[in-house]
C-alpha atoms as a PDB file:
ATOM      1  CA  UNK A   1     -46.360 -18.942  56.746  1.00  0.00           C
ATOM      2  CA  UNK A   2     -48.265 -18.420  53.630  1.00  0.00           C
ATOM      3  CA  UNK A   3     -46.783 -19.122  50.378  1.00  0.00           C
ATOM      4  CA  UNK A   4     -46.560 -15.238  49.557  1.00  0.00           C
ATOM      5  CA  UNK A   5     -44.168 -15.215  52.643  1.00  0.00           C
ATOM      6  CA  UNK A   6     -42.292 -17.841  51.785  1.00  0.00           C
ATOM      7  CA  UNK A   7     -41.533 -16.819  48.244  1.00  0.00           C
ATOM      8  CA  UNK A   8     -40.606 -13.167  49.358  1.00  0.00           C
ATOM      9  CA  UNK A   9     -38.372 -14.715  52.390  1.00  0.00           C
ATOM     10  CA  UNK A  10     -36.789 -16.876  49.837  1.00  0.00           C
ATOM     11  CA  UNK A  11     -36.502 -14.158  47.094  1.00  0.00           C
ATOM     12  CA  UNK A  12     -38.696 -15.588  44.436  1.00  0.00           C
ATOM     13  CA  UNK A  13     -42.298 -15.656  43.074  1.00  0.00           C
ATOM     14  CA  UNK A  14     -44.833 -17.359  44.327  1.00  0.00           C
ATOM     15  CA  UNK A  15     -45.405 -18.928  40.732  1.00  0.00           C
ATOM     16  CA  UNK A  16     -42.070 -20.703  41.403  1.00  0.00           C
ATOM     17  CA  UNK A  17     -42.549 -22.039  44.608  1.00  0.00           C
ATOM     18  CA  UNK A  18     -45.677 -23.743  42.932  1.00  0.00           C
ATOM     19  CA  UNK A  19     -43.409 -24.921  40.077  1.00  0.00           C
ATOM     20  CA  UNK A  20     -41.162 -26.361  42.822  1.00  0.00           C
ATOM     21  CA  UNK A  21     -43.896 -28.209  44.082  1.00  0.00           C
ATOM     22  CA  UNK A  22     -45.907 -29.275  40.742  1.00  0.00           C
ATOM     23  CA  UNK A  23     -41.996 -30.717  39.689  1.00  0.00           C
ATOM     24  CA  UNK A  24     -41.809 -32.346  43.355  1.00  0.00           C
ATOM     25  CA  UNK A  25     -38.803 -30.486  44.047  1.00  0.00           C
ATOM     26  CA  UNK A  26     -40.246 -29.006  47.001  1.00  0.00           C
ATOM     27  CA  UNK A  27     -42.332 -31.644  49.154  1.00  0.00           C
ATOM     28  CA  UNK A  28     -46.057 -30.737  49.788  1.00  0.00           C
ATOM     29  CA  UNK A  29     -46.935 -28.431  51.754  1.00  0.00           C
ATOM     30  CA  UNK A  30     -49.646 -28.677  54.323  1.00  0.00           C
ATOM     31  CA  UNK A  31     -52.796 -27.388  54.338  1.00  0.00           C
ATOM     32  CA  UNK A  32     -55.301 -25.323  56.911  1.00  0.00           C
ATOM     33  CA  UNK A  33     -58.498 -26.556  57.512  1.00  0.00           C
ATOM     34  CA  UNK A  34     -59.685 -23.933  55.515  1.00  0.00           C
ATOM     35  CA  UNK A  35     -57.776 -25.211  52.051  1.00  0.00           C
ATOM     36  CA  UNK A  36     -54.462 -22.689  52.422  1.00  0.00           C
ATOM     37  CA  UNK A  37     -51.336 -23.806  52.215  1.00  0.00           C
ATOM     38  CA  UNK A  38     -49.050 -23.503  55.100  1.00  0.00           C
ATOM     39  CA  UNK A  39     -44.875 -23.362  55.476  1.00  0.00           C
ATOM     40  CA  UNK A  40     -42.474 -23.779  57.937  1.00  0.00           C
ATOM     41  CA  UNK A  41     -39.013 -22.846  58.570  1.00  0.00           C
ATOM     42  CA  UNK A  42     -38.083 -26.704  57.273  1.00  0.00           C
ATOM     43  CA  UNK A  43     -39.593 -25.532  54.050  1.00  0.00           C
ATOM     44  CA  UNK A  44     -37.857 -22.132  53.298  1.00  0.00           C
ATOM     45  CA  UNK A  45     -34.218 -23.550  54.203  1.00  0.00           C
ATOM     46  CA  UNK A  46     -34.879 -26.353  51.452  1.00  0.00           C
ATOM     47  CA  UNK A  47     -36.474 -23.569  49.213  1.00  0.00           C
ATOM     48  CA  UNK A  48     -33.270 -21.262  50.028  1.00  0.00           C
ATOM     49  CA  UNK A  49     -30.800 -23.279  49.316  1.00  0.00           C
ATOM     50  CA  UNK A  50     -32.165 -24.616  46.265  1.00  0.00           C
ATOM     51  CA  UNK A  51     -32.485 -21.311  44.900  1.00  0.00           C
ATOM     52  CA  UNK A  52     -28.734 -21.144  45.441  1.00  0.00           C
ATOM     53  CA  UNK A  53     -28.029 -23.874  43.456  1.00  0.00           C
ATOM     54  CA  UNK A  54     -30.143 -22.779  41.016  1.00  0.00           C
ATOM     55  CA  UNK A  55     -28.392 -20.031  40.443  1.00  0.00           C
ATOM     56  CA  UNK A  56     -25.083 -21.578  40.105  1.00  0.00           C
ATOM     57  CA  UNK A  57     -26.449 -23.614  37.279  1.00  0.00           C
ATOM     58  CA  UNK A  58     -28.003 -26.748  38.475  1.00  0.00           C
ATOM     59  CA  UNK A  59     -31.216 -27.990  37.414  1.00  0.00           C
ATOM     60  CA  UNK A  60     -34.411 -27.915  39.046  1.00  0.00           C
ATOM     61  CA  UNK A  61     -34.815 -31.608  40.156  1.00  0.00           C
ATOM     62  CA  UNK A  62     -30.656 -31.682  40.665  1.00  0.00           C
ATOM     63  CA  UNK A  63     -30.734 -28.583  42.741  1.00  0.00           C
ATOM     64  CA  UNK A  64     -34.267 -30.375  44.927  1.00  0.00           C
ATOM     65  CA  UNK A  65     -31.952 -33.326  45.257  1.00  0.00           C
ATOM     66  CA  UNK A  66     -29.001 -32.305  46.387  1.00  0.00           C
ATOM     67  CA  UNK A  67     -30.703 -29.748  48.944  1.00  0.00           C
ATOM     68  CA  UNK A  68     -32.769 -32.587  49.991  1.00  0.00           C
ATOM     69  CA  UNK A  69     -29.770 -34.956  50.526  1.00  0.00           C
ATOM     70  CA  UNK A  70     -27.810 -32.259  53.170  1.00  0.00           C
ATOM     71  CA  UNK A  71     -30.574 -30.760  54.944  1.00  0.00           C
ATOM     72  CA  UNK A  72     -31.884 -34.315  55.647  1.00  0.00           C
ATOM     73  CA  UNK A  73     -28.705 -36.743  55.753  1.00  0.00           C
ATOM     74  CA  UNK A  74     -26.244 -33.687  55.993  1.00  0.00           C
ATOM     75  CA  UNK A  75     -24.302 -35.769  52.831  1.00  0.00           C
ATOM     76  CA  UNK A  76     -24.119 -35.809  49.010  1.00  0.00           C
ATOM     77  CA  UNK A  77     -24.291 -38.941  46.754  1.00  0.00           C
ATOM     78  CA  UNK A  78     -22.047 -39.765  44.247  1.00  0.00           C
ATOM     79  CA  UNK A  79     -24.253 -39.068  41.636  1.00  0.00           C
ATOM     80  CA  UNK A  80     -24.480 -35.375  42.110  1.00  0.00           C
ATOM     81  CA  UNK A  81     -20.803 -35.013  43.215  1.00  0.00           C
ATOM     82  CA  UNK A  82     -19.857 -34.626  39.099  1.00  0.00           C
ATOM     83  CA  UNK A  83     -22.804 -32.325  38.763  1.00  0.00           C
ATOM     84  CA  UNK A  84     -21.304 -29.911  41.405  1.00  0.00           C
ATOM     85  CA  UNK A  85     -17.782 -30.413  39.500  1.00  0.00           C
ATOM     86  CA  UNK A  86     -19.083 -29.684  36.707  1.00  0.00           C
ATOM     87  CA  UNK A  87     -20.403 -26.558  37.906  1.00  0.00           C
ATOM     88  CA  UNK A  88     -17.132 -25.200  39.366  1.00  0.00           C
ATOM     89  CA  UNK A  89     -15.322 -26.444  36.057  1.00  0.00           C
ATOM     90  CA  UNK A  90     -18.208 -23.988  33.995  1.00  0.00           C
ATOM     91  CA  UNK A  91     -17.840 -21.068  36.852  1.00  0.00           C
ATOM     92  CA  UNK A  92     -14.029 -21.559  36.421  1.00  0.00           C
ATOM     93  CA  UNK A  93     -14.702 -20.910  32.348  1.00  0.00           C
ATOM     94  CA  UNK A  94     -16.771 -18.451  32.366  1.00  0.00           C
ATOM     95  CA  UNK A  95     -14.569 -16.501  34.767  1.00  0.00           C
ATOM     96  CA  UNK A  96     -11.622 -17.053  32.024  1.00  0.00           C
ATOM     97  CA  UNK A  97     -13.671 -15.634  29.340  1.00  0.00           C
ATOM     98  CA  UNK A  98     -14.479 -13.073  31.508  1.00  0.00           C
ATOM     99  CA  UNK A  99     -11.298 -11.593  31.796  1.00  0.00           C
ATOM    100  CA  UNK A 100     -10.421 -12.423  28.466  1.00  0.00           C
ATOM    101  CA  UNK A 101     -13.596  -9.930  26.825  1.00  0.00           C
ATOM    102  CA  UNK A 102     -12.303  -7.644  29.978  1.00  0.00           C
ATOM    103  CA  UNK A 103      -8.636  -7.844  28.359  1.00  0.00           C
ATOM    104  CA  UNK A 104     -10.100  -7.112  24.742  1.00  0.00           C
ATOM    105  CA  UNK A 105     -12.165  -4.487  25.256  1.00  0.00           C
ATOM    106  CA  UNK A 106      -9.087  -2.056  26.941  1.00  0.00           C
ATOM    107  CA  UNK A 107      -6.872  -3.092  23.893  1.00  0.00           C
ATOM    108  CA  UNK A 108     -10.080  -2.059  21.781  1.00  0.00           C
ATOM    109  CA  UNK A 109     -10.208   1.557  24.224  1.00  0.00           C
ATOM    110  CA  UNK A 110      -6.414   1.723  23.300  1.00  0.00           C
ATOM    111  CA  UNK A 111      -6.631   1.008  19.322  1.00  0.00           C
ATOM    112  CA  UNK A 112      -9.209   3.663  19.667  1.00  0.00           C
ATOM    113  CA  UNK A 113      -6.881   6.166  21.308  1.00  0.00           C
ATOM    114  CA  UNK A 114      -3.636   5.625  19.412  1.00  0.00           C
ATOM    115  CA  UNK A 115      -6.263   6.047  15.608  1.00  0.00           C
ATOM    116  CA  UNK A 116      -7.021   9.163  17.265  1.00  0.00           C
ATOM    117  CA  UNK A 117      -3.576  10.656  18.097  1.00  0.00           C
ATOM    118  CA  UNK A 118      -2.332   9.336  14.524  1.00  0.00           C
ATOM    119  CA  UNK A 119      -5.643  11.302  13.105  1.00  0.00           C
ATOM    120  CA  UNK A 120      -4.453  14.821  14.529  1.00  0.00           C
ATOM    121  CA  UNK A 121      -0.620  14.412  15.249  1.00  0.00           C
ATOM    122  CA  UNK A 122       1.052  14.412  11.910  1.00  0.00           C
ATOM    123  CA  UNK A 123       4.748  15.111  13.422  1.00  0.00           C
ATOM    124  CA  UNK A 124       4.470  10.953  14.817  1.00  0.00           C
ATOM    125  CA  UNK A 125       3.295   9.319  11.757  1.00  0.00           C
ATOM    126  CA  UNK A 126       3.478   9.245   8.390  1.00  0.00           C
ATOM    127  CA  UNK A 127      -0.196   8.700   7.467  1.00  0.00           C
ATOM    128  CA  UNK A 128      -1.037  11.412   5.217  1.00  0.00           C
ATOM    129  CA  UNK A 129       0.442   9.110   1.761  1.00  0.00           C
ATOM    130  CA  UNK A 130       1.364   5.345   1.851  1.00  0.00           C
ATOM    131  CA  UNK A 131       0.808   2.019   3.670  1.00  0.00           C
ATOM    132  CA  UNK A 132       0.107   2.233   7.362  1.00  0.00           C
ATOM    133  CA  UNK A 133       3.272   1.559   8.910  1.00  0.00           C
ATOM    134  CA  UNK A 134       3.038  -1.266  11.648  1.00  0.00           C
ATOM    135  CA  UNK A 135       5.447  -2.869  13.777  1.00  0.00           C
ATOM    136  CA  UNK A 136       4.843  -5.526  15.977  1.00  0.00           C
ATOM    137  CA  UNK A 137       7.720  -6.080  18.980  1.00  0.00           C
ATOM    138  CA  UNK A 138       8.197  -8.723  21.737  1.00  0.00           C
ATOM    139  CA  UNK A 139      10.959 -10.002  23.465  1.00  0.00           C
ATOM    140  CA  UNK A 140      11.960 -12.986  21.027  1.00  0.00           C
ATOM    141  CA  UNK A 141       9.845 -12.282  17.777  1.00  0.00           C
ATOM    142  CA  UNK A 142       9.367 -16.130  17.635  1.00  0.00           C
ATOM    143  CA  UNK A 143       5.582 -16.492  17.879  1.00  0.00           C
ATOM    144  CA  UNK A 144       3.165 -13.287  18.858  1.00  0.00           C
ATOM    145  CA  UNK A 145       5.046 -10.634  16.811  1.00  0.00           C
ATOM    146  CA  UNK A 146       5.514 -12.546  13.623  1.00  0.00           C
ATOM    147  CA  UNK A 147       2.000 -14.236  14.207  1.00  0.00           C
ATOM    148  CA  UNK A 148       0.883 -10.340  13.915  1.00  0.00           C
ATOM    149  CA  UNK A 149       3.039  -9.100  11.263  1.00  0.00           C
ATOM    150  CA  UNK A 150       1.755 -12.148   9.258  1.00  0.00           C
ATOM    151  CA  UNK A 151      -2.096 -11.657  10.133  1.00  0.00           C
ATOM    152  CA  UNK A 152      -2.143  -8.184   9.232  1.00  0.00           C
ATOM    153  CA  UNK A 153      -0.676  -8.559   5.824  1.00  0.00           C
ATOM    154  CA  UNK A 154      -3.117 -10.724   4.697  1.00  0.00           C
ATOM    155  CA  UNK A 155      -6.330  -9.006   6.395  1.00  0.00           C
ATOM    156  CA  UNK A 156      -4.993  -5.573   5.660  1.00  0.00           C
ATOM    157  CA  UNK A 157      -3.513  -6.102   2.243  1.00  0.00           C
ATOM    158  CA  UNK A 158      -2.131  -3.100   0.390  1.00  0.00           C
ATOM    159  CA  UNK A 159      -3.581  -0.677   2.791  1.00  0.00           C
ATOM    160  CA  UNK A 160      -0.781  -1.880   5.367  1.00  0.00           C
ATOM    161  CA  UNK A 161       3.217  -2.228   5.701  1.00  0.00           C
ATOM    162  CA  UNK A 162       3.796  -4.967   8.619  1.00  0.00           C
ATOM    163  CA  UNK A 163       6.862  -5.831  10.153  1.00  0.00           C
ATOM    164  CA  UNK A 164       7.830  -7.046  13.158  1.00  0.00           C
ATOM    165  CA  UNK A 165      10.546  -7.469  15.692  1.00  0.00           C
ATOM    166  CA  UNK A 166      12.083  -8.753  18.672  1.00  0.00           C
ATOM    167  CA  UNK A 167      15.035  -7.231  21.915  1.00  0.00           C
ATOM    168  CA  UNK A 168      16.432 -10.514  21.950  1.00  0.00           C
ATOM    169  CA  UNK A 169      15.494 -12.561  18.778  1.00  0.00           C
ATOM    170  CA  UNK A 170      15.485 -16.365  19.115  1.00  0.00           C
ATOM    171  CA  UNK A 171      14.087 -17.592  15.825  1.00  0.00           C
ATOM    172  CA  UNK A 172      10.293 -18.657  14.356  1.00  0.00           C
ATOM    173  CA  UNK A 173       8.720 -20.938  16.382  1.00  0.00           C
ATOM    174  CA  UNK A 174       7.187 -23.737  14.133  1.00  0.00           C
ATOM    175  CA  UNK A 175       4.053 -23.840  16.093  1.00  0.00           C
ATOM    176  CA  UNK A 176       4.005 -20.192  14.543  1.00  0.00           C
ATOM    177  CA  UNK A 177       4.425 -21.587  10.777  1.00  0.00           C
ATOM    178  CA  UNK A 178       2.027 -24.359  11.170  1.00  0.00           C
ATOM    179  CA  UNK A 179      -1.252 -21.957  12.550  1.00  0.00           C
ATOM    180  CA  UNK A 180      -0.617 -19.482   9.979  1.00  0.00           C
ATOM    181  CA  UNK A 181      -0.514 -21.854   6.914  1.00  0.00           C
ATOM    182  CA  UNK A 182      -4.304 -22.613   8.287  1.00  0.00           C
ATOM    183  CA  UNK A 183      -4.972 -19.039   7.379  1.00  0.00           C
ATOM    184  CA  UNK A 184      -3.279 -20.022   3.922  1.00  0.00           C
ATOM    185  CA  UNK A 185      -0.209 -17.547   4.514  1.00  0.00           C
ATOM    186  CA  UNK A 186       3.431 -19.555   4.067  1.00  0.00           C
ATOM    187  CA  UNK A 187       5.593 -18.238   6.368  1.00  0.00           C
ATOM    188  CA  UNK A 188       8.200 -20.886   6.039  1.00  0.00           C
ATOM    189  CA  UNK A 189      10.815 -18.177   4.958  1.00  0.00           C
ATOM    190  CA  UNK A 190       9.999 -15.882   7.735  1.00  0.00           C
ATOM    191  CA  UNK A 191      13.016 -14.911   9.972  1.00  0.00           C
ATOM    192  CA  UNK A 192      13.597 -13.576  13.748  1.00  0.00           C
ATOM    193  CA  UNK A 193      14.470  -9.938  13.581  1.00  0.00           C
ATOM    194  CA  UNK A 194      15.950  -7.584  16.109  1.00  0.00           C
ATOM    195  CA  UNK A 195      14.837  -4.172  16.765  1.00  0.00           C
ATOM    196  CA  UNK A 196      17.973  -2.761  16.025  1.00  0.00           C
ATOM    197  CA  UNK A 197      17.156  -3.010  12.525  1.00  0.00           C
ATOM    198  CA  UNK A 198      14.337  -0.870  12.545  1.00  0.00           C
ATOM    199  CA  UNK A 199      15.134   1.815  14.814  1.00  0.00           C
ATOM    200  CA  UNK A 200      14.740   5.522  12.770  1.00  0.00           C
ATOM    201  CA  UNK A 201      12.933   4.171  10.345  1.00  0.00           C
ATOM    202  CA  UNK A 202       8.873   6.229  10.243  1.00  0.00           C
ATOM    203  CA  UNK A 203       6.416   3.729  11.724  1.00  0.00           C
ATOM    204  CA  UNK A 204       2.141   4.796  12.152  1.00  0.00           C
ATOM    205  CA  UNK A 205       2.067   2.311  14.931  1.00  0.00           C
ATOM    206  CA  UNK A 206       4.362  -0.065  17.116  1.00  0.00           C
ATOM    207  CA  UNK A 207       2.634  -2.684  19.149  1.00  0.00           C
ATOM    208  CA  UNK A 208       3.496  -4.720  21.558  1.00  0.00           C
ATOM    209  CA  UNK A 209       2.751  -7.824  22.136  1.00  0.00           C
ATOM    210  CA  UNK A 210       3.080  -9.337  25.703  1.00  0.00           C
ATOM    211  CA  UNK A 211       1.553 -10.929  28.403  1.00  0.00           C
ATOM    212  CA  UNK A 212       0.842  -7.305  31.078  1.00  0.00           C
ATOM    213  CA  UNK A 213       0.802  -9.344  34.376  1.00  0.00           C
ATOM    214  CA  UNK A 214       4.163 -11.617  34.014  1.00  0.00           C
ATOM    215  CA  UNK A 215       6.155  -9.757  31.726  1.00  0.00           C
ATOM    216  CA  UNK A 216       8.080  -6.350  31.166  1.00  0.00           C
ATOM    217  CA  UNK A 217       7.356  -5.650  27.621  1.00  0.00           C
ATOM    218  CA  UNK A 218       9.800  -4.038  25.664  1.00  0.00           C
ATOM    219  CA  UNK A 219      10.260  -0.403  25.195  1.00  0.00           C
ATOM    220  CA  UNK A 220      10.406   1.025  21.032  1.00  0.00           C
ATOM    221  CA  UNK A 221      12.345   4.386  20.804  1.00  0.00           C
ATOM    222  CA  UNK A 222      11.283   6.647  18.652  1.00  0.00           C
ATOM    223  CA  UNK A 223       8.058   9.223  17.447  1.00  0.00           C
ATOM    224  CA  UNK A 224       5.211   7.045  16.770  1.00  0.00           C
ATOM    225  CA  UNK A 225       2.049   6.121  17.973  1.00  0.00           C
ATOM    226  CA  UNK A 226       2.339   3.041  20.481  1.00  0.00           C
ATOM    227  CA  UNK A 227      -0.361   0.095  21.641  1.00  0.00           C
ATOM    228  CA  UNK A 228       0.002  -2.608  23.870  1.00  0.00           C
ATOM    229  CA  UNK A 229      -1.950  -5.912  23.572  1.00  0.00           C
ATOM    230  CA  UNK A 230      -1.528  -8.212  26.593  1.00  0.00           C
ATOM    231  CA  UNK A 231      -1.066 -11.636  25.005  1.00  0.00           C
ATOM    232  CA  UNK A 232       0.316 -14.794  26.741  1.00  0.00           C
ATOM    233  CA  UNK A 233       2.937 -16.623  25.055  1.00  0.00           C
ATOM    234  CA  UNK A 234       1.775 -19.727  23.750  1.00  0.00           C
ATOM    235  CA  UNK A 235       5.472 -21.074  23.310  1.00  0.00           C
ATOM    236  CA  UNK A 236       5.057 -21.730  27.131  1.00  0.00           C
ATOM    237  CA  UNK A 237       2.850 -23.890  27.022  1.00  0.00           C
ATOM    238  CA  UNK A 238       4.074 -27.578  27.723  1.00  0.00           C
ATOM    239  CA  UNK A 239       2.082 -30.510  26.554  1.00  0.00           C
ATOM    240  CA  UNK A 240       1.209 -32.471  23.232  1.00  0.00           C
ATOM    241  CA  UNK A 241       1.831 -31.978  20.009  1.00  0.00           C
ATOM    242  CA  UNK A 242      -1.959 -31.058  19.949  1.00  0.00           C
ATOM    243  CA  UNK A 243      -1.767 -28.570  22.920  1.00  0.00           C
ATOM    244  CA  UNK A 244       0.555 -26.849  21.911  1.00  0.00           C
ATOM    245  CA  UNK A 245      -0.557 -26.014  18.654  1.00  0.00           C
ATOM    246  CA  UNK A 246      -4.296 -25.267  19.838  1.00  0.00           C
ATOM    247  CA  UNK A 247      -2.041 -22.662  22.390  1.00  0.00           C
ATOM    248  CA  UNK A 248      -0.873 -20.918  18.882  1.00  0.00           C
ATOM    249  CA  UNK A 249      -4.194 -21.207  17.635  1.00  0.00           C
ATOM    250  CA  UNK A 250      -5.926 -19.409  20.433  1.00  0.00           C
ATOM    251  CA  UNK A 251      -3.160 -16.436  20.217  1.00  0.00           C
ATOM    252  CA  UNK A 252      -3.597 -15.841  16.646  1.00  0.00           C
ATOM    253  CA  UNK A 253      -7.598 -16.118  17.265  1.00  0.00           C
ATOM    254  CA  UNK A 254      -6.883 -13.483  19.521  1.00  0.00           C
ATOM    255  CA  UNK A 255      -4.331 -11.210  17.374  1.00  0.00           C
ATOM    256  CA  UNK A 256      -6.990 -11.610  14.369  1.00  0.00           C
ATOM    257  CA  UNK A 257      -9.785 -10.419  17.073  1.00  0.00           C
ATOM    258  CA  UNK A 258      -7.969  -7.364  17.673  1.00  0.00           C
ATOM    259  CA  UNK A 259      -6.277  -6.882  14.220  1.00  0.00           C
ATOM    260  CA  UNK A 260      -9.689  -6.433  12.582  1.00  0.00           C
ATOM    261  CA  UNK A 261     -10.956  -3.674  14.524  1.00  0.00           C
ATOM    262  CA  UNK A 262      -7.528  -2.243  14.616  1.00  0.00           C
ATOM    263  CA  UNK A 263      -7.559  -2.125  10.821  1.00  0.00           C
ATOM    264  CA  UNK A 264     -10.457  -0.041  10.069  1.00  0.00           C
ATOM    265  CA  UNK A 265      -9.680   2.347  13.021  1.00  0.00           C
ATOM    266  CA  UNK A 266      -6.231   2.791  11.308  1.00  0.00           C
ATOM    267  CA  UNK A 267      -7.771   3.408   7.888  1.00  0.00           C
ATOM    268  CA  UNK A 268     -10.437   5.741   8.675  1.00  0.00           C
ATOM    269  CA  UNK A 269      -7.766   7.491  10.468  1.00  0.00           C
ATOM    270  CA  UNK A 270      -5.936   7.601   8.161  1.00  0.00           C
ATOM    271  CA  UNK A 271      -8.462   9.256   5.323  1.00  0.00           C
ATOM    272  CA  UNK A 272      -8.934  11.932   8.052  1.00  0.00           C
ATOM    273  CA  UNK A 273      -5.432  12.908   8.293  1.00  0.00           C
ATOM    274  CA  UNK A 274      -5.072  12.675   4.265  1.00  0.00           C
ATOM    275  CA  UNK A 275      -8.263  15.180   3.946  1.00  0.00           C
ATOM    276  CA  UNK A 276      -7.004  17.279   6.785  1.00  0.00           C
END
């Protein structure tokens, strides 16, 4: 076959099957009489399959060994047995972060939704004078709910009233202390709170706080405008010293990521209901 045929059979352009063979990851091919280049089925199964590693992230001359190595001694080396690893381990990654933008943009779709019922329902909110009421609940109010009460008074200052609470309050985790004094908030004095104490009081907003797939978050009574952030508990996590606190660390990285957007959703919201 022609090199036009081979690149369409393999799905690529015939400038990169030249590549493949300037960079000798494809072998030379053989020539007609006549000066054309010629392929065989040898060729495209080499040129197919290192197109697939290609594509999951190998380089060029990596991807011409390796498919070299099984089509002609049906075996890897050692030296390309971390590359393929390594591979998996970045697939593995990116499929995390994946689901973690995934997770961030519904709370984002939510934030959105619950700003615009607080804009136009003025019998579940109290926006039209004062802070922005906000209470954050999960089960213990030991890490997630206090790491968000704590986050949102300092990026929402005066514009905000944050408190936050727990069904079955089990005292400040101090992972929780230790990641927020990196944000230059002292939360030493801070305090587990139940729900119980906060019930009929007007909130803007409850959130909850809670990890959607493995837990049954808990349930606020009450008028008010409600969100739910899935966030998984970083006091699970077992480990180090140092793993555990990076777990913290990632959970208010994630809090902050939604508290910012949150914020000026709330406020602008908040001038419309005032001007209403």
């Amino acid at each position: 076959m022609k090199v036009s045929d081979l690149a369409r059979e393999a799905g690529i352009a015939s400038s990169a099957v030249r590549f493949y063979e300037e960079t000798g990851v494809l072998p030379a091919a053989a020539r007609h009489p006549n000066g054309y280049r010629s392929y065989g089925p040898d060729d495209l199964a080499r040129l197919r399959l290192v197109v697939a590693l290609r594509r999951l992230g190998l380089g060029p001359l990596d991807a011409g060994r390796l498919a070299k190595l099984c089509l002609e001694h049906g075996d890897i080396d050692a030296d390309l047995r971390p590359v393929i690893a390594e591979q998996r381990a970045a697939i593995e990654r990116q499929r995390a972060e994946l689901d973690r933008l995934d997770a961030e943009l519904t709370d984002l779709d939510l934030t959105a939704r619950a700003a615009g019922r607080a804009r136009h329902n003025k019998e579940v909110n109290s926006m039209s004078s004062g802070p922005i009421r906000v209470l954050f609940v999960c089960t213990g109010n030991s890490a997630r709910s206090q790491l968000g009460e704590a986050l949102l008074g300092k990026f929402g200052g005066v514009d905000f009233e944050a408190h936050s609470a727990g069904t079955e309050p089990g005292g400040v985790n101090p992972y929780a202390v230790r990641v927020l004094a990196g944000f230059g908030i002292d939360w030493s004095r801070a305090r587990s709170k139940s729900v119980t104490e906060f019930i009929g009081q007007p909130w803007d907003y409850v959130i909850t706080v809670c990890d959607r797939a493995r837990q049954t978050c808990p349930v606020f009574p009450g008028k008010h405008n409600s969100l739910h952030w899935g966030l998984d508990d970083p006091a699970e996590i077992d480990g180090t010293d140092a793993e555990r606190l990076a777990a913290f660390e990632r959970t208010a990285s994630e809090l902050a990521t939604r508290l910012r957007p949150f914020i000026e959703l709330a406020r602008r919201a908040q001038r419309a209901a005032a001007s209403a």
